[in-house]
N, C-alpha and C. Protein backbone atom coordinates (compact mmCIF):
# COMPACT_ATOMS: atom_id res chain seq x y z
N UNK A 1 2.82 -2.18 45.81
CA UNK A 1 3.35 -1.10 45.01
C UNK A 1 3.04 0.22 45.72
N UNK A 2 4.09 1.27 45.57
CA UNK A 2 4.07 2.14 46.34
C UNK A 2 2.90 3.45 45.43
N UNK A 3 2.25 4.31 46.13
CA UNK A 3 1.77 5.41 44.89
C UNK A 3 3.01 5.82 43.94
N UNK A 4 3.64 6.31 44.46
CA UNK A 4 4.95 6.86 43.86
C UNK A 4 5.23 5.60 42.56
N UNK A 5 5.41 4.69 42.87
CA UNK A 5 6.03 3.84 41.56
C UNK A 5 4.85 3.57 41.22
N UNK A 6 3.35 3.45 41.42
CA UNK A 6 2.19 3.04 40.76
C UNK A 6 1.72 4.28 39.88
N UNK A 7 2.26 5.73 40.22
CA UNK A 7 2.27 7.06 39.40
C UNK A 7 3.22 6.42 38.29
N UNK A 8 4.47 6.27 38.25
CA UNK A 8 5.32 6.06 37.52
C UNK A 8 5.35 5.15 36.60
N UNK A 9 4.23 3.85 37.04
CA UNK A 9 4.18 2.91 35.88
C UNK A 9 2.92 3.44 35.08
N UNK A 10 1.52 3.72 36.05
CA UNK A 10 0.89 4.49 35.36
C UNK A 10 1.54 5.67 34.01
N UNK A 11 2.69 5.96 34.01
CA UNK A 11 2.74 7.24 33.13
C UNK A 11 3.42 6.50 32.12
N UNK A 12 4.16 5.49 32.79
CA UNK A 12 5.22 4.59 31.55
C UNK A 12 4.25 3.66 30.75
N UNK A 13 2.45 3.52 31.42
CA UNK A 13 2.09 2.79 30.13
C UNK A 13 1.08 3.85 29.42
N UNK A 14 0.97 5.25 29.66
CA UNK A 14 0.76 5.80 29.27
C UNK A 14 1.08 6.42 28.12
N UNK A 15 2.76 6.70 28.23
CA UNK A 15 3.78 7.09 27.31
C UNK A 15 3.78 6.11 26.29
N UNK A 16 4.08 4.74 26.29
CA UNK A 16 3.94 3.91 25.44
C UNK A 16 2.91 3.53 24.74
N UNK A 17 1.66 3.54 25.25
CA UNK A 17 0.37 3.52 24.46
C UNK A 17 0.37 4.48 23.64
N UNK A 18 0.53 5.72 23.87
CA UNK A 18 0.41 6.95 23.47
C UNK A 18 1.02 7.24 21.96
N UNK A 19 2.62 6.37 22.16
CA UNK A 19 3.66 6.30 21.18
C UNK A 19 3.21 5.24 20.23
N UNK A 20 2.86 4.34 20.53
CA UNK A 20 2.00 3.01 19.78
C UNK A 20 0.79 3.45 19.05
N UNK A 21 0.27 4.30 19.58
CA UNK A 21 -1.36 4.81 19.10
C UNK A 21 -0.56 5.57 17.84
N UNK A 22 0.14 6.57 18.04
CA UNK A 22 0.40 7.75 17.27
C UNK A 22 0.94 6.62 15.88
N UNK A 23 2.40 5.64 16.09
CA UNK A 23 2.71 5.31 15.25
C UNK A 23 1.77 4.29 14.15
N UNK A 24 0.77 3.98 15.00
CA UNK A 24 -0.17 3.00 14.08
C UNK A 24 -0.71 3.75 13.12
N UNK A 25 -1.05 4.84 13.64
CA UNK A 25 -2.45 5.95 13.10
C UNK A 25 -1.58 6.36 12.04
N UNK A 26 -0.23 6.48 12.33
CA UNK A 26 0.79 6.98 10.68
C UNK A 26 1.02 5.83 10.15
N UNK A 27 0.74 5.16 10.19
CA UNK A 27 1.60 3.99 9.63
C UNK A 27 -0.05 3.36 8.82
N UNK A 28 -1.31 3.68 9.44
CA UNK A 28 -2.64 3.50 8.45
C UNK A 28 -2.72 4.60 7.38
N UNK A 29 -2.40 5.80 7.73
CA UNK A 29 -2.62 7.00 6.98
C UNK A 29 -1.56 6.56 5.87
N UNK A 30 -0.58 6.22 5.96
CA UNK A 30 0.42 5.85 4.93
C UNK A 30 -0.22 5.04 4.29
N UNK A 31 -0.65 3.72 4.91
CA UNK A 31 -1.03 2.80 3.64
C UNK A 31 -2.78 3.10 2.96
N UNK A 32 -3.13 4.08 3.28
CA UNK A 32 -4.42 4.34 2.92
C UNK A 32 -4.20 5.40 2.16
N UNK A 33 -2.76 6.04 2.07
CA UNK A 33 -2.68 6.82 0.65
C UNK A 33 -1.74 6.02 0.01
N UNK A 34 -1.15 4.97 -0.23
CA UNK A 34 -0.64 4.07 -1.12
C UNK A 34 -1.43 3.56 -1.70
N UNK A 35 -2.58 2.90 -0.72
CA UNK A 35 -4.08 2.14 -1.83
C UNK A 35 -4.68 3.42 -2.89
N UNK A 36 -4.74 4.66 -2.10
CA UNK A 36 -5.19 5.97 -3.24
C UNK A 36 -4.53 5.90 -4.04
N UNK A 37 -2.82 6.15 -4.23
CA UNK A 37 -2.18 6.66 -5.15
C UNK A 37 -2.28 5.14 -6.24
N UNK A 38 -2.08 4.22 -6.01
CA UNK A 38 -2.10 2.99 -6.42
C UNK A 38 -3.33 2.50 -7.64
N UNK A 39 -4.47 2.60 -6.82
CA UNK A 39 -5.98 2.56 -7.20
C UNK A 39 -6.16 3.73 -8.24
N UNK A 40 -5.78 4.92 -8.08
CA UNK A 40 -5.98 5.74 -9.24
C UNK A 40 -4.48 6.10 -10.34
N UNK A 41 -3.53 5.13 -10.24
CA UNK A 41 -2.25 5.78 -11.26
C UNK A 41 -3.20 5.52 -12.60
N UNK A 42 -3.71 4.50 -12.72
CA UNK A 42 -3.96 4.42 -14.41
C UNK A 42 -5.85 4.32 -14.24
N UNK A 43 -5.72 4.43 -15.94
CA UNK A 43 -7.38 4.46 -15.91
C UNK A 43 -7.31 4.58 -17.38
N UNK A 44 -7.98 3.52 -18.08
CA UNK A 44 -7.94 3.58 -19.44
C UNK A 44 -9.68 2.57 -19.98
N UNK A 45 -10.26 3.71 -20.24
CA UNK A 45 -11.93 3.14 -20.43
C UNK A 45 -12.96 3.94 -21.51
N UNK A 46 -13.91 3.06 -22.09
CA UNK A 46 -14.79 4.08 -22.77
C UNK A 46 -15.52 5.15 -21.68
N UNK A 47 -15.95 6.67 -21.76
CA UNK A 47 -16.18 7.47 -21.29
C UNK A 47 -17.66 6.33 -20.46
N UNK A 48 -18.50 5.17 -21.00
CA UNK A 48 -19.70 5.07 -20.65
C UNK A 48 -18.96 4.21 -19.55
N UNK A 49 -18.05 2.97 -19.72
CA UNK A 49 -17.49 2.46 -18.67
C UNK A 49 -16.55 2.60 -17.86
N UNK A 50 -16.15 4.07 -17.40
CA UNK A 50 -15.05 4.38 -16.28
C UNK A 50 -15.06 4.01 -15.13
N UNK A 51 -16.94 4.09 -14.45
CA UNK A 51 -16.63 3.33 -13.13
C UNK A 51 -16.15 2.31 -13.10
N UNK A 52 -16.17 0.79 -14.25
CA UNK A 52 -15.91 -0.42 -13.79
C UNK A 52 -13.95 -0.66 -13.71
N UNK A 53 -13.62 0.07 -13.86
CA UNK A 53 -12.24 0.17 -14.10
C UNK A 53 -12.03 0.79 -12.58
N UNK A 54 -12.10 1.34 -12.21
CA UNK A 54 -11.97 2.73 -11.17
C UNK A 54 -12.58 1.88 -9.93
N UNK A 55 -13.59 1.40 -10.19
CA UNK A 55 -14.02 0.54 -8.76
C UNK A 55 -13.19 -0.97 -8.63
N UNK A 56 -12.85 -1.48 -9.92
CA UNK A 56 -12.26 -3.02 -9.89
C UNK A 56 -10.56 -2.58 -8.78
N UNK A 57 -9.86 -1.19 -9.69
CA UNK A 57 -8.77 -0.88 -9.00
C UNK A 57 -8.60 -0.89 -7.46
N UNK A 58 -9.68 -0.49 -6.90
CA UNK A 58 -9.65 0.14 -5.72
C UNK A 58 -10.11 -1.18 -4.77
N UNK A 59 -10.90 -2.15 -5.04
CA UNK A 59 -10.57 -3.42 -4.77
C UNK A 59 -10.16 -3.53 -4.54
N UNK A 60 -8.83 -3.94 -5.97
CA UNK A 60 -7.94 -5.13 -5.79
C UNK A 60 -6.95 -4.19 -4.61
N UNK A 61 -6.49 -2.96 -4.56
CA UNK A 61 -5.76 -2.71 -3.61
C UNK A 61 -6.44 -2.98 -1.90
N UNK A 62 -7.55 -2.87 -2.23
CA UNK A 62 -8.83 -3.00 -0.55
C UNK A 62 -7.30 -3.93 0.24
N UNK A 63 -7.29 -5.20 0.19
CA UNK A 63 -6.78 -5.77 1.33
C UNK A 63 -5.68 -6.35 0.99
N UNK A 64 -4.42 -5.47 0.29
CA UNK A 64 -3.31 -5.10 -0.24
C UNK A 64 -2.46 -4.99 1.01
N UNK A 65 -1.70 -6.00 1.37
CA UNK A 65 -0.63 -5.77 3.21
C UNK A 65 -0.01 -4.47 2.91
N UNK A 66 0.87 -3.83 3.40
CA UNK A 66 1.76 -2.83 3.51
C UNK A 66 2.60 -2.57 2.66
N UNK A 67 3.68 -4.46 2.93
CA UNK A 67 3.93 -4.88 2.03
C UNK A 67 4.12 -5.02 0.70
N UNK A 68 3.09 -5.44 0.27
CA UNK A 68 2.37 -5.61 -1.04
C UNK A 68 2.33 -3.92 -1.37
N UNK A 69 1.53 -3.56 -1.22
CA UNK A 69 1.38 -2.10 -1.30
C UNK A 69 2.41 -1.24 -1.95
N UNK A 70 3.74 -1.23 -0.96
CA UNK A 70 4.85 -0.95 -1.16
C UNK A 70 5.70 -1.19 -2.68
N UNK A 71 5.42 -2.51 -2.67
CA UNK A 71 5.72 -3.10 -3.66
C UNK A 71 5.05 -2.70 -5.03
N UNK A 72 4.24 -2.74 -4.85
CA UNK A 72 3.52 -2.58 -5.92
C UNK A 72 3.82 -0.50 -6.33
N UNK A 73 3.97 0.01 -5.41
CA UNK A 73 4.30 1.53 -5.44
C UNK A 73 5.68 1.44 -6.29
N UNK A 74 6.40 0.80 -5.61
CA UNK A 74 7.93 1.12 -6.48
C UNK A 74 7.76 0.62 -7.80
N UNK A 75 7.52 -0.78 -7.85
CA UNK A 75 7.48 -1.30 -9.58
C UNK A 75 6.63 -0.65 -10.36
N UNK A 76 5.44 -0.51 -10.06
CA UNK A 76 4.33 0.35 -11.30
C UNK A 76 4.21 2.18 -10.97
N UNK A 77 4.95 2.90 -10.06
CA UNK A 77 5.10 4.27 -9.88
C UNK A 77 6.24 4.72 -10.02
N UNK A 78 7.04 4.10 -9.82
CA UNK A 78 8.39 4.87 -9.56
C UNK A 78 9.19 4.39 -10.86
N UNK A 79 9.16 3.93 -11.49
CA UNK A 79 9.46 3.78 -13.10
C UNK A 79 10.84 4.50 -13.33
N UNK A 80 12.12 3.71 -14.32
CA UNK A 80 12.88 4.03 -14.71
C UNK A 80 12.53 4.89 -16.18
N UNK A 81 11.69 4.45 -16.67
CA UNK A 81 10.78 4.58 -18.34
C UNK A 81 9.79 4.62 -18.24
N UNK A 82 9.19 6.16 -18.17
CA UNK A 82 7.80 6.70 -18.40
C UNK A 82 7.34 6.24 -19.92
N UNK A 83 7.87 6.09 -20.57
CA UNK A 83 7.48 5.82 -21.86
C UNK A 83 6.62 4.22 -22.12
N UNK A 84 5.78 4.32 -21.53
CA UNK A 84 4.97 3.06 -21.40
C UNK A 84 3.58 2.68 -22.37
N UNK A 85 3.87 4.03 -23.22
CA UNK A 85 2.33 4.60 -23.81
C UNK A 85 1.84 3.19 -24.39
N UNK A 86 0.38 2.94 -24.34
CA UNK A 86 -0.12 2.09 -25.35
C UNK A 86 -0.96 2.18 -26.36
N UNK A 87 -1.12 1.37 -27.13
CA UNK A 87 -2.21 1.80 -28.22
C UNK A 87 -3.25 2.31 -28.14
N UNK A 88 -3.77 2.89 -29.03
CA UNK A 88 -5.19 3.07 -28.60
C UNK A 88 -6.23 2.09 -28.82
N UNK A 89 -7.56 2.07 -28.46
CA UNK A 89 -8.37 0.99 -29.50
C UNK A 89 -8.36 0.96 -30.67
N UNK A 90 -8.39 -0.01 -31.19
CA UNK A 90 -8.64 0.26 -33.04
C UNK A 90 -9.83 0.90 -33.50
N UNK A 91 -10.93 0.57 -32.84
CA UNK A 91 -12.19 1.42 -33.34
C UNK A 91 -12.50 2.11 -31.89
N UNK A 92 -12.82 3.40 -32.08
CA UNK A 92 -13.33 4.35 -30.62
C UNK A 92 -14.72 4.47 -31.67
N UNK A 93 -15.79 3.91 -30.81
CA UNK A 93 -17.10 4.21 -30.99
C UNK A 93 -17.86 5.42 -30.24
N UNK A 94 -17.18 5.76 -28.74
CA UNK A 94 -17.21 6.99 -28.11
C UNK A 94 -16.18 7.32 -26.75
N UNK A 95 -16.62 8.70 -26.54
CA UNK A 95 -15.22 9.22 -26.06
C UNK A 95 -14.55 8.27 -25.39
N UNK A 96 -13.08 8.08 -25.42
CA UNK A 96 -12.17 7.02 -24.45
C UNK A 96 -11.51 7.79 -23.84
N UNK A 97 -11.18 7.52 -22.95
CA UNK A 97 -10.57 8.26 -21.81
C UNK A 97 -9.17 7.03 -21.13
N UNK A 98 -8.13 7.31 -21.57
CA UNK A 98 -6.66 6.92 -21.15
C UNK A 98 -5.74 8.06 -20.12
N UNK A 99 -5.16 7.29 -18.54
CA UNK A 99 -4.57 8.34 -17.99
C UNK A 99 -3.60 6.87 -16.89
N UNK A 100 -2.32 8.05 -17.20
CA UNK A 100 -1.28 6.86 -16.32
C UNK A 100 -0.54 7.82 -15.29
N UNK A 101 -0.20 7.77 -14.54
CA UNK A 101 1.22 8.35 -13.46
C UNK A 101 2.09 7.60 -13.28
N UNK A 102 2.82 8.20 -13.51
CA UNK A 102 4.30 7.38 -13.35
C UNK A 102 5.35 8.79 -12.96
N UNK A 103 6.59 8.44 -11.90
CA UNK A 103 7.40 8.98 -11.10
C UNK A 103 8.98 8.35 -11.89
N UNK A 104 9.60 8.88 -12.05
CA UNK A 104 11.05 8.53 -13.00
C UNK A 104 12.16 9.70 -11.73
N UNK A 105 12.12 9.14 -10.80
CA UNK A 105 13.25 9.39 -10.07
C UNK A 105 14.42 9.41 -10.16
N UNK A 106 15.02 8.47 -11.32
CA UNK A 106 16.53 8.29 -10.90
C UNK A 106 16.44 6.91 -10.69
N UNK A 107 17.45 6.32 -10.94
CA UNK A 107 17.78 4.68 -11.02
C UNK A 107 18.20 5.06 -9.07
N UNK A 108 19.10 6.20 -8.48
CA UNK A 108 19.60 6.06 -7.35
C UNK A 108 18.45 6.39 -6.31
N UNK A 109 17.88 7.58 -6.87
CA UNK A 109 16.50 8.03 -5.77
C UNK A 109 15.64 6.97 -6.09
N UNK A 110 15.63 6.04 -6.77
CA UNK A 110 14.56 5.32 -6.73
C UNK A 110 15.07 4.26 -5.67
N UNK A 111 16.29 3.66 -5.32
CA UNK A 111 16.62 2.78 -5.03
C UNK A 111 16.95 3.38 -3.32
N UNK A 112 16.83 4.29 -3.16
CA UNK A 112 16.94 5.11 -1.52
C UNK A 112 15.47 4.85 -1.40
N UNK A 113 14.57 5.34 -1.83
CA UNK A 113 12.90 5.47 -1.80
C UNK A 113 12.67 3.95 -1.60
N UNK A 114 13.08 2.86 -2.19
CA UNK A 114 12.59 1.54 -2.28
C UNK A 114 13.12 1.03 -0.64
N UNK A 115 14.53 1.65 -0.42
CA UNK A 115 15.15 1.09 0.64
C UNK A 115 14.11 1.68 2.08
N UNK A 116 14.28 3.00 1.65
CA UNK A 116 13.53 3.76 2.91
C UNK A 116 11.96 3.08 3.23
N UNK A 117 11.03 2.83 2.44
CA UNK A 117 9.74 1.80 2.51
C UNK A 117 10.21 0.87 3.17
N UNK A 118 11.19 -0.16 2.02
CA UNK A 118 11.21 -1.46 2.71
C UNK A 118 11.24 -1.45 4.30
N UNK A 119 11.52 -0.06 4.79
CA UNK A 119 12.10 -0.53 6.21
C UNK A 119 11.32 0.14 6.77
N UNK A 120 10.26 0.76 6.39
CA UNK A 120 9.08 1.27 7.18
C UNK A 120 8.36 -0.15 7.35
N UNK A 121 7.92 -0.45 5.87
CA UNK A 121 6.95 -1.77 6.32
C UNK A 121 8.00 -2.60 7.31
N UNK A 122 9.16 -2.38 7.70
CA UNK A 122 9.81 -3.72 8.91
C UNK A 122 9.73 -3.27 9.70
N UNK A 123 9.16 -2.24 10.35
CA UNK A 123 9.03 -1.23 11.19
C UNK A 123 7.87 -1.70 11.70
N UNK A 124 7.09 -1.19 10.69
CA UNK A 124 5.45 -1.14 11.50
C UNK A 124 5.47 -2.52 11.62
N UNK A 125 5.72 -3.94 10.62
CA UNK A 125 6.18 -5.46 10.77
C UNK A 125 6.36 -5.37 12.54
N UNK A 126 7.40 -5.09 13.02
CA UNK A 126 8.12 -5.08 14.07
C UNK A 126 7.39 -4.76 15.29
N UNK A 127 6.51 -3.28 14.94
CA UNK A 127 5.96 -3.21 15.90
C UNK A 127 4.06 -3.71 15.99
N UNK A 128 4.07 -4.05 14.88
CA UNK A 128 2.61 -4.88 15.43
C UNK A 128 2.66 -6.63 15.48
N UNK A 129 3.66 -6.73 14.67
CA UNK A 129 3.49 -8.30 14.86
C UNK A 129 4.49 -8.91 16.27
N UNK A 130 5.55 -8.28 16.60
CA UNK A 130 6.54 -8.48 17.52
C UNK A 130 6.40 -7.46 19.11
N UNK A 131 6.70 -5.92 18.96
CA UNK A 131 6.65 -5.20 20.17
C UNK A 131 4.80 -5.58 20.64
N UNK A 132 4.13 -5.40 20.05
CA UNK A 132 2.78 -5.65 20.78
C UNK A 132 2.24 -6.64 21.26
N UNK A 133 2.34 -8.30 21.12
CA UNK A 133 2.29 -9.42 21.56
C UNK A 133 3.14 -9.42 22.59
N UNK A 134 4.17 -8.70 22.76
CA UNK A 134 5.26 -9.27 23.70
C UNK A 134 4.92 -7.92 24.85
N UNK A 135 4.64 -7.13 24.81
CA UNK A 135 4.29 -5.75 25.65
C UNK A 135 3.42 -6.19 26.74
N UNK A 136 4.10 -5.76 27.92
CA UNK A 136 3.23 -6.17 29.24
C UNK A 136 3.37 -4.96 30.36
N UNK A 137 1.83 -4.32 29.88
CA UNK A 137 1.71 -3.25 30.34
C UNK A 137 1.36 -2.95 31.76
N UNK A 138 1.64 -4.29 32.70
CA UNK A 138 1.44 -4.45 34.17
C UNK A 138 3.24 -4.37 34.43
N UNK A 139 4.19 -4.40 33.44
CA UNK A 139 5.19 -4.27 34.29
C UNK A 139 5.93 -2.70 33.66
N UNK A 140 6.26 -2.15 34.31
CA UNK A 140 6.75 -0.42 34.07
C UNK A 140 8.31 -1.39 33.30
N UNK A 141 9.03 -2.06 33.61
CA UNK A 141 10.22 -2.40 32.75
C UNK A 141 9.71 -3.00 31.45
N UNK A 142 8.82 -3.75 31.21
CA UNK A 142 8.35 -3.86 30.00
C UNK A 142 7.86 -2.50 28.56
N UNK A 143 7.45 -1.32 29.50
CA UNK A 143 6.46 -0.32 29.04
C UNK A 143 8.12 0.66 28.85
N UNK A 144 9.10 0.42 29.31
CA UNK A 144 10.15 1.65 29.34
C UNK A 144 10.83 0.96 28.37
């Protein structure tokens, strides 16, 4: 290999790492505010037991795929019918504390928003389970 083309593959697996790094690092930041928004939409507890509610949530989202995640964002956030209210307890012995979020977009913005995800998670799908196994960063036609 000549310097000249060993500069050139050097920069082509440069460029591509570079582009791979950046898109992972968005593509964690995304699903690490889906587990936030997710983990805290609701919260309904006596004032003495809020942590056990608040820590069980944040769990069950812990090792939640992208996927999943996603999923779970459109059906329980993005809501056609905010009107979900529930009862209260029958007896409040002390303060209770009830709180929900919910997003009522539109039957159509909801269904652009659902589409636009679905195809992020096939995205990042694409590029960690498919472009990165197959990436061979010894050949500059692989890396371009």
């Amino acid at each position: 290999m000549s310097e000249n083309s060993e500069t050139k593959h050097s920069d082509a697996v440069d460029i591509v790492l570079r582009k791979i790094g950046r898109n992972m690092v968005l593509f964690q930041q995304f699903e690490s505010l889906l587990k936030y928004i997710i983990s805290n939409s609701s919260l309904s507890a006596k004032s003495s037991q809020l942590e056990q509610p608040k820590a069980k949530a944040r769990k069950s989202t812990q090792k939640q795929t992208l996927g999943t995640l996603v999923g779970q964002y459109v059906e329980n956030i993005l809501v056609s019918d905010v009107d979900d209210s529930k009862p209260d307890p029958e007896t409040i012995t002390e303060p209770y504390f009830s709180f929900r979020f919910r997003i009522n977009p539109g039957d159509t913005f909801r269904e652009e928003i659902k589409t636009t995800l679905s195809k992020l998670v096939i995205d990042r799908n694409q590029l960690v389970h498919h472009l990165l196994p197959s990436l061979d960063t010894n050949s500059t036609e692989s890396c371009d």
